[in-house]
PDB file of N, CA and C in Angstrom:
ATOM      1  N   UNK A   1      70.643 177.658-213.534  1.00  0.00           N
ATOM      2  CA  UNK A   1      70.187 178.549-214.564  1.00  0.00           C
ATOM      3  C   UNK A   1      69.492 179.740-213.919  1.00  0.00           C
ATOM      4  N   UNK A   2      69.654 180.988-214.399  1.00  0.00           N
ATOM      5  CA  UNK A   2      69.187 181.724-213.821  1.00  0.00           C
ATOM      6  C   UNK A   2      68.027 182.513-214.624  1.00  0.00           C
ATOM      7  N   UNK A   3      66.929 182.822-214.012  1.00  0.00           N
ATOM      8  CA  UNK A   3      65.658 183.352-214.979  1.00  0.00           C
ATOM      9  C   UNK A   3      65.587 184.717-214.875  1.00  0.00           C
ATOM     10  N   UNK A   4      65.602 185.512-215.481  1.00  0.00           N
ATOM     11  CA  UNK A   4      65.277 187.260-215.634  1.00  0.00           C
ATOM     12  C   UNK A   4      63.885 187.647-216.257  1.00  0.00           C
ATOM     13  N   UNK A   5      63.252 187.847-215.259  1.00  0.00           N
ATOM     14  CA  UNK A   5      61.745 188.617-216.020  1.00  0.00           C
ATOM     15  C   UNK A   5      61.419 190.187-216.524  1.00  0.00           C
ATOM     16  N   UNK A   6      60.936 190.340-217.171  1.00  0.00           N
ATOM     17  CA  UNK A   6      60.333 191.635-217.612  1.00  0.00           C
ATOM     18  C   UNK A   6      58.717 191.791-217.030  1.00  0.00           C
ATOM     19  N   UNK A   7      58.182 192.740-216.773  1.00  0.00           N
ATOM     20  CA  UNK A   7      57.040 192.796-216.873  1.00  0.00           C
ATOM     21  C   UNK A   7      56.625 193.488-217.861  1.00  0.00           C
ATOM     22  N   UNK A   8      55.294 192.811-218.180  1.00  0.00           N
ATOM     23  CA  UNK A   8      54.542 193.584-219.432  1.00  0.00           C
ATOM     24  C   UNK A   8      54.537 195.034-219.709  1.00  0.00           C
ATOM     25  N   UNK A   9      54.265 195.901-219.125  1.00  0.00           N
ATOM     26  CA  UNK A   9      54.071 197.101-219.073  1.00  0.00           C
ATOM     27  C   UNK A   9      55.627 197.668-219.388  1.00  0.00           C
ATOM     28  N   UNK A  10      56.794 197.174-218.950  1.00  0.00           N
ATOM     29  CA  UNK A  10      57.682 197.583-219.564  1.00  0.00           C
ATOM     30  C   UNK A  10      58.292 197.418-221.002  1.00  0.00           C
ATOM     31  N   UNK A  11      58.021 196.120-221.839  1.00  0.00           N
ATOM     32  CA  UNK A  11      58.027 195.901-222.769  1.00  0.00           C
ATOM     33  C   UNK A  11      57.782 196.855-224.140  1.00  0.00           C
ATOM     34  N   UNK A  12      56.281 197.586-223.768  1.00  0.00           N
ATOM     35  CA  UNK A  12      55.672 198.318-224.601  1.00  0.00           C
ATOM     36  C   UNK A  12      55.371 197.865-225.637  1.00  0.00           C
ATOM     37  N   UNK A  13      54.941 196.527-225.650  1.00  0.00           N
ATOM     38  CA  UNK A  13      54.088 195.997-226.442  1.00  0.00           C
ATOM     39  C   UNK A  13      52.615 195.787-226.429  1.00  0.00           C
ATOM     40  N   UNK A  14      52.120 195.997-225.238  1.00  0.00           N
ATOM     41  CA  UNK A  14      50.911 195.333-225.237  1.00  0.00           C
ATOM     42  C   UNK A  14      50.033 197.145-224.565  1.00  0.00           C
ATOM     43  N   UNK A  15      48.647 196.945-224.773  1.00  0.00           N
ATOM     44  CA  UNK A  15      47.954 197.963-225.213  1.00  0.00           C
ATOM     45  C   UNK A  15      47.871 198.224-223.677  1.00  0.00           C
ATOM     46  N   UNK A  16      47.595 199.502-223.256  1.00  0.00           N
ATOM     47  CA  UNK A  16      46.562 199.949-221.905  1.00  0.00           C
ATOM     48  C   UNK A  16      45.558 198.864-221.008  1.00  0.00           C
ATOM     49  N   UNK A  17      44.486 198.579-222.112  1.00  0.00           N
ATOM     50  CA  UNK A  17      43.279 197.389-221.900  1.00  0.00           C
ATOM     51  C   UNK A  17      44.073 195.851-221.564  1.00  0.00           C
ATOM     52  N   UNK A  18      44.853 195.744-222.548  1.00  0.00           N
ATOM     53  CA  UNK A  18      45.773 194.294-221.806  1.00  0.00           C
ATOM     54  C   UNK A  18      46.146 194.507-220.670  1.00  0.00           C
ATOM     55  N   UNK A  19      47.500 195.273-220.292  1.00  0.00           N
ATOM     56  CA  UNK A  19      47.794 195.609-219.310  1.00  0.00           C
ATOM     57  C   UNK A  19      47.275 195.688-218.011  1.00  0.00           C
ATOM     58  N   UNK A  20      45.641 196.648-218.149  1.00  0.00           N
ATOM     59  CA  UNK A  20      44.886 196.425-217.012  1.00  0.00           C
ATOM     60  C   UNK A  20      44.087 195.049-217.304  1.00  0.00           C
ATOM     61  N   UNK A  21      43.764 194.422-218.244  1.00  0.00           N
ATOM     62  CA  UNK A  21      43.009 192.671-217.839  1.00  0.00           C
ATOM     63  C   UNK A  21      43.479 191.990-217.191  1.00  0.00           C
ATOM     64  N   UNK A  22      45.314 191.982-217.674  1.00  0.00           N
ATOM     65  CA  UNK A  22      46.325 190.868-216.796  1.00  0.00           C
ATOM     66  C   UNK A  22      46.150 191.333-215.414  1.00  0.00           C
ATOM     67  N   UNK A  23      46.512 192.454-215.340  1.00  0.00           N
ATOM     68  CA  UNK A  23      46.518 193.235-214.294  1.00  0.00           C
ATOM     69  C   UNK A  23      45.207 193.037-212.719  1.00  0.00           C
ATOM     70  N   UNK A  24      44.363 192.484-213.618  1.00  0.00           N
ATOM     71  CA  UNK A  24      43.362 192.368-212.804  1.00  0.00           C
ATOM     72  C   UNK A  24      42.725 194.133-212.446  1.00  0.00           C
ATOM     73  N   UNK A  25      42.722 194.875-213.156  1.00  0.00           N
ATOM     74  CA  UNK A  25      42.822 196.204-212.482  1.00  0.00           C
ATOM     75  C   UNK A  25      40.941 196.465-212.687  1.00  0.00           C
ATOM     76  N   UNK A  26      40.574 197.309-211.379  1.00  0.00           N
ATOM     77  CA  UNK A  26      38.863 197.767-211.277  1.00  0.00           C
ATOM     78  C   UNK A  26      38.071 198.571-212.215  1.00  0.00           C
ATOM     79  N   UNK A  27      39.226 199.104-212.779  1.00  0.00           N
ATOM     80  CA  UNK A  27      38.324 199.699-214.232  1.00  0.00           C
ATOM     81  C   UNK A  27      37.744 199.071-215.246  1.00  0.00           C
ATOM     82  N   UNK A  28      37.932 197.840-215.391  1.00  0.00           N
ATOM     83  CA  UNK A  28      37.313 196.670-216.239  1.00  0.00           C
ATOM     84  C   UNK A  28      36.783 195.887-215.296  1.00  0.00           C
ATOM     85  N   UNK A  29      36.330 195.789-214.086  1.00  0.00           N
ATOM     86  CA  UNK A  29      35.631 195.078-213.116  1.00  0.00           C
ATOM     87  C   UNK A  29      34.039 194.795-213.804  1.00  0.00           C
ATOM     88  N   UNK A  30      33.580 195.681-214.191  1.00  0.00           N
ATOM     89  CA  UNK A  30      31.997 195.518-214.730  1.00  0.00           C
ATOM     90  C   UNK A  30      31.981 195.094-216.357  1.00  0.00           C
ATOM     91  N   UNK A  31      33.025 194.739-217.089  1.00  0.00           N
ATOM     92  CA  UNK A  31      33.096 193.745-217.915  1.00  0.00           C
ATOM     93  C   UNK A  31      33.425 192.612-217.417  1.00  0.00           C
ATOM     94  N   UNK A  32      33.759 192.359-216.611  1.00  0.00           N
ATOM     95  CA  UNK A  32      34.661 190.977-216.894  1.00  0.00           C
ATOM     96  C   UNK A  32      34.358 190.539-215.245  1.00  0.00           C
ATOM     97  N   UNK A  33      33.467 189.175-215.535  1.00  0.00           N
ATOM     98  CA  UNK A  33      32.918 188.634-214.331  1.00  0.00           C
ATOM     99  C   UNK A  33      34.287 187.670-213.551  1.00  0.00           C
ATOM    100  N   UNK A  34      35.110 187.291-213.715  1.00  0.00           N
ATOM    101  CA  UNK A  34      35.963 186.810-213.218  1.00  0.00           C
ATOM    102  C   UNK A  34      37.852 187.319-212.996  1.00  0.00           C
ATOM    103  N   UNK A  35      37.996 187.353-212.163  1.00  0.00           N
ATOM    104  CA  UNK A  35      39.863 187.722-212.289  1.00  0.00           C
ATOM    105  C   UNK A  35      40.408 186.805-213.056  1.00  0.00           C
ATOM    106  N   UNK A  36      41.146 187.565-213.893  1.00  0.00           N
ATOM    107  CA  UNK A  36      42.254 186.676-214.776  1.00  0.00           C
ATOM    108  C   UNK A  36      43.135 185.816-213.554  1.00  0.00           C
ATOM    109  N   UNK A  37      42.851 184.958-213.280  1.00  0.00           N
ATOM    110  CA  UNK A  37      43.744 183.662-212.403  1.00  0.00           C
ATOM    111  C   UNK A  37      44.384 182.526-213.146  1.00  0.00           C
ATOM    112  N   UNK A  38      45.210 181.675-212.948  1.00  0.00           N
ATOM    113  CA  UNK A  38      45.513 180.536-213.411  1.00  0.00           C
ATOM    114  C   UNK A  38      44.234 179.422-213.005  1.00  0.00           C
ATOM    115  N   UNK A  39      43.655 179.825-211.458  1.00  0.00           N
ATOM    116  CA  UNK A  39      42.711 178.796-211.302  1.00  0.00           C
ATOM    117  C   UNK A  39      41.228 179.313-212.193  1.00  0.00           C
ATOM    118  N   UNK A  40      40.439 180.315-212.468  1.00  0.00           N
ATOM    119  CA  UNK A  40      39.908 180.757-213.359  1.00  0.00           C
ATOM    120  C   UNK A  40      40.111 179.959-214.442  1.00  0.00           C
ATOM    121  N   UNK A  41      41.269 180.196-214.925  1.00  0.00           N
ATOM    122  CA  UNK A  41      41.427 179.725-216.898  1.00  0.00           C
ATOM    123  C   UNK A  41      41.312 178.295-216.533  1.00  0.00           C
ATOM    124  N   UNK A  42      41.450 178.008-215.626  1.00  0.00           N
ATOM    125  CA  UNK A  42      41.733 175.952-215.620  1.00  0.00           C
ATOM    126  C   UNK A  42      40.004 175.599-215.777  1.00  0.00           C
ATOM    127  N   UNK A  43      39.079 176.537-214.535  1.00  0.00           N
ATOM    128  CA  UNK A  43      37.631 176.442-214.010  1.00  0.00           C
ATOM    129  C   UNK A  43      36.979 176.725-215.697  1.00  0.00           C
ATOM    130  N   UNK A  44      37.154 177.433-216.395  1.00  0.00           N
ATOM    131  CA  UNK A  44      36.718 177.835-217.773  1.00  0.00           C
ATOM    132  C   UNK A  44      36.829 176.775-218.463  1.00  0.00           C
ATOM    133  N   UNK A  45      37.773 175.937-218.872  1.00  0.00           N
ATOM    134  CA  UNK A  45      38.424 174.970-219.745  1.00  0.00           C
ATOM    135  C   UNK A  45      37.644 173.641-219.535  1.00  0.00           C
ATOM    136  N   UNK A  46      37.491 173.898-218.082  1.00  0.00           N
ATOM    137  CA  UNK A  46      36.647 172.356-218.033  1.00  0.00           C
ATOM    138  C   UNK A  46      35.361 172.765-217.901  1.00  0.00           C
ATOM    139  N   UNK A  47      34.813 174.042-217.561  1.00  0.00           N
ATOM    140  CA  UNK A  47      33.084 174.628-217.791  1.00  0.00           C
ATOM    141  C   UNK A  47      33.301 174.283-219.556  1.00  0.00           C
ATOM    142  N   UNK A  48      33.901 174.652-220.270  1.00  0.00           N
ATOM    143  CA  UNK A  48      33.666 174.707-222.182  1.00  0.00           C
ATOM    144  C   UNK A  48      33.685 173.597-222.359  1.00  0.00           C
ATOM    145  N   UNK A  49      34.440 172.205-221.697  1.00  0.00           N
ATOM    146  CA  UNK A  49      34.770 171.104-222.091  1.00  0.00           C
ATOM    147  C   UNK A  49      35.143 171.491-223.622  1.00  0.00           C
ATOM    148  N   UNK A  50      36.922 171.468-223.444  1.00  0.00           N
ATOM    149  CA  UNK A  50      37.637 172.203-224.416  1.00  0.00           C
ATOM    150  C   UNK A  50      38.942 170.874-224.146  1.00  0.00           C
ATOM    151  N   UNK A  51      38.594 169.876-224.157  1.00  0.00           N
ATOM    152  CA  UNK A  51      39.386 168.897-224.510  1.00  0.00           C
ATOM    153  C   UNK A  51      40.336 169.043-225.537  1.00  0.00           C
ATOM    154  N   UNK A  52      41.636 168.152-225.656  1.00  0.00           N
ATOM    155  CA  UNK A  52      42.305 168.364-227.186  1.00  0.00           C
ATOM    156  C   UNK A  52      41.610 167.777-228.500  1.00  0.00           C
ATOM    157  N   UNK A  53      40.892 166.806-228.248  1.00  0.00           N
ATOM    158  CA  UNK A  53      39.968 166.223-229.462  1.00  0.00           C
ATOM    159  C   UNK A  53      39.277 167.390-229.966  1.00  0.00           C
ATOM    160  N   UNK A  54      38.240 167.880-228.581  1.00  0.00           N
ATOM    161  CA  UNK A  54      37.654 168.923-229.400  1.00  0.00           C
ATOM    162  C   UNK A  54      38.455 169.735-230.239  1.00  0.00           C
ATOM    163  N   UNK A  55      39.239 170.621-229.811  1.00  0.00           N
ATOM    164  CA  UNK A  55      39.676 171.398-230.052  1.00  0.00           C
ATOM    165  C   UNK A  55      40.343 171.198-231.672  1.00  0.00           C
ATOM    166  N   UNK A  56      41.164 170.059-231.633  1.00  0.00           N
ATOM    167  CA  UNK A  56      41.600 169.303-233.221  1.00  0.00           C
ATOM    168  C   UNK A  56      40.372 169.032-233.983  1.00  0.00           C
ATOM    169  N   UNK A  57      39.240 169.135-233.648  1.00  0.00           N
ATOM    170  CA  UNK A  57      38.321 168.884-234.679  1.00  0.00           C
ATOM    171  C   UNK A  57      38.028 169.809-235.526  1.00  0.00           C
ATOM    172  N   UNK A  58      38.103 171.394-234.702  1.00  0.00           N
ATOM    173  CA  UNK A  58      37.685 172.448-235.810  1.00  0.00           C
ATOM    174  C   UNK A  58      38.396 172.686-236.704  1.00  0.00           C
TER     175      UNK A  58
END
């Protein structure tokens, strides 16, 4: 099977501010204390303790 990607920015769906968050880009450096990473979002999930129970409860 073969996979074909797009990147965001070509799409033209998603705003400037998205673009640079995914992006990791330095102009939003002094908002945002962490790089958007996969290991980040994992380190977050278990700092919230955001289990699926929790989460089905609200």
């Amino acid at each position: 099977m073969q996979l074909n990607t797009i990147s965001l920015d070509k799409t033209g769906k998603f705003s400037k501010l998205i673009l640079d968050y995914v992006n990791n880009s330095d102009a939003l450096s002094e908002f945002i204390s962490e790089k958007v990473t996969l290991e980040n979002f994992k380190s977050k999930l278990i700092e919230k303790n955001l289990s699926k129970d929790k989460r089905e409860s609200c």
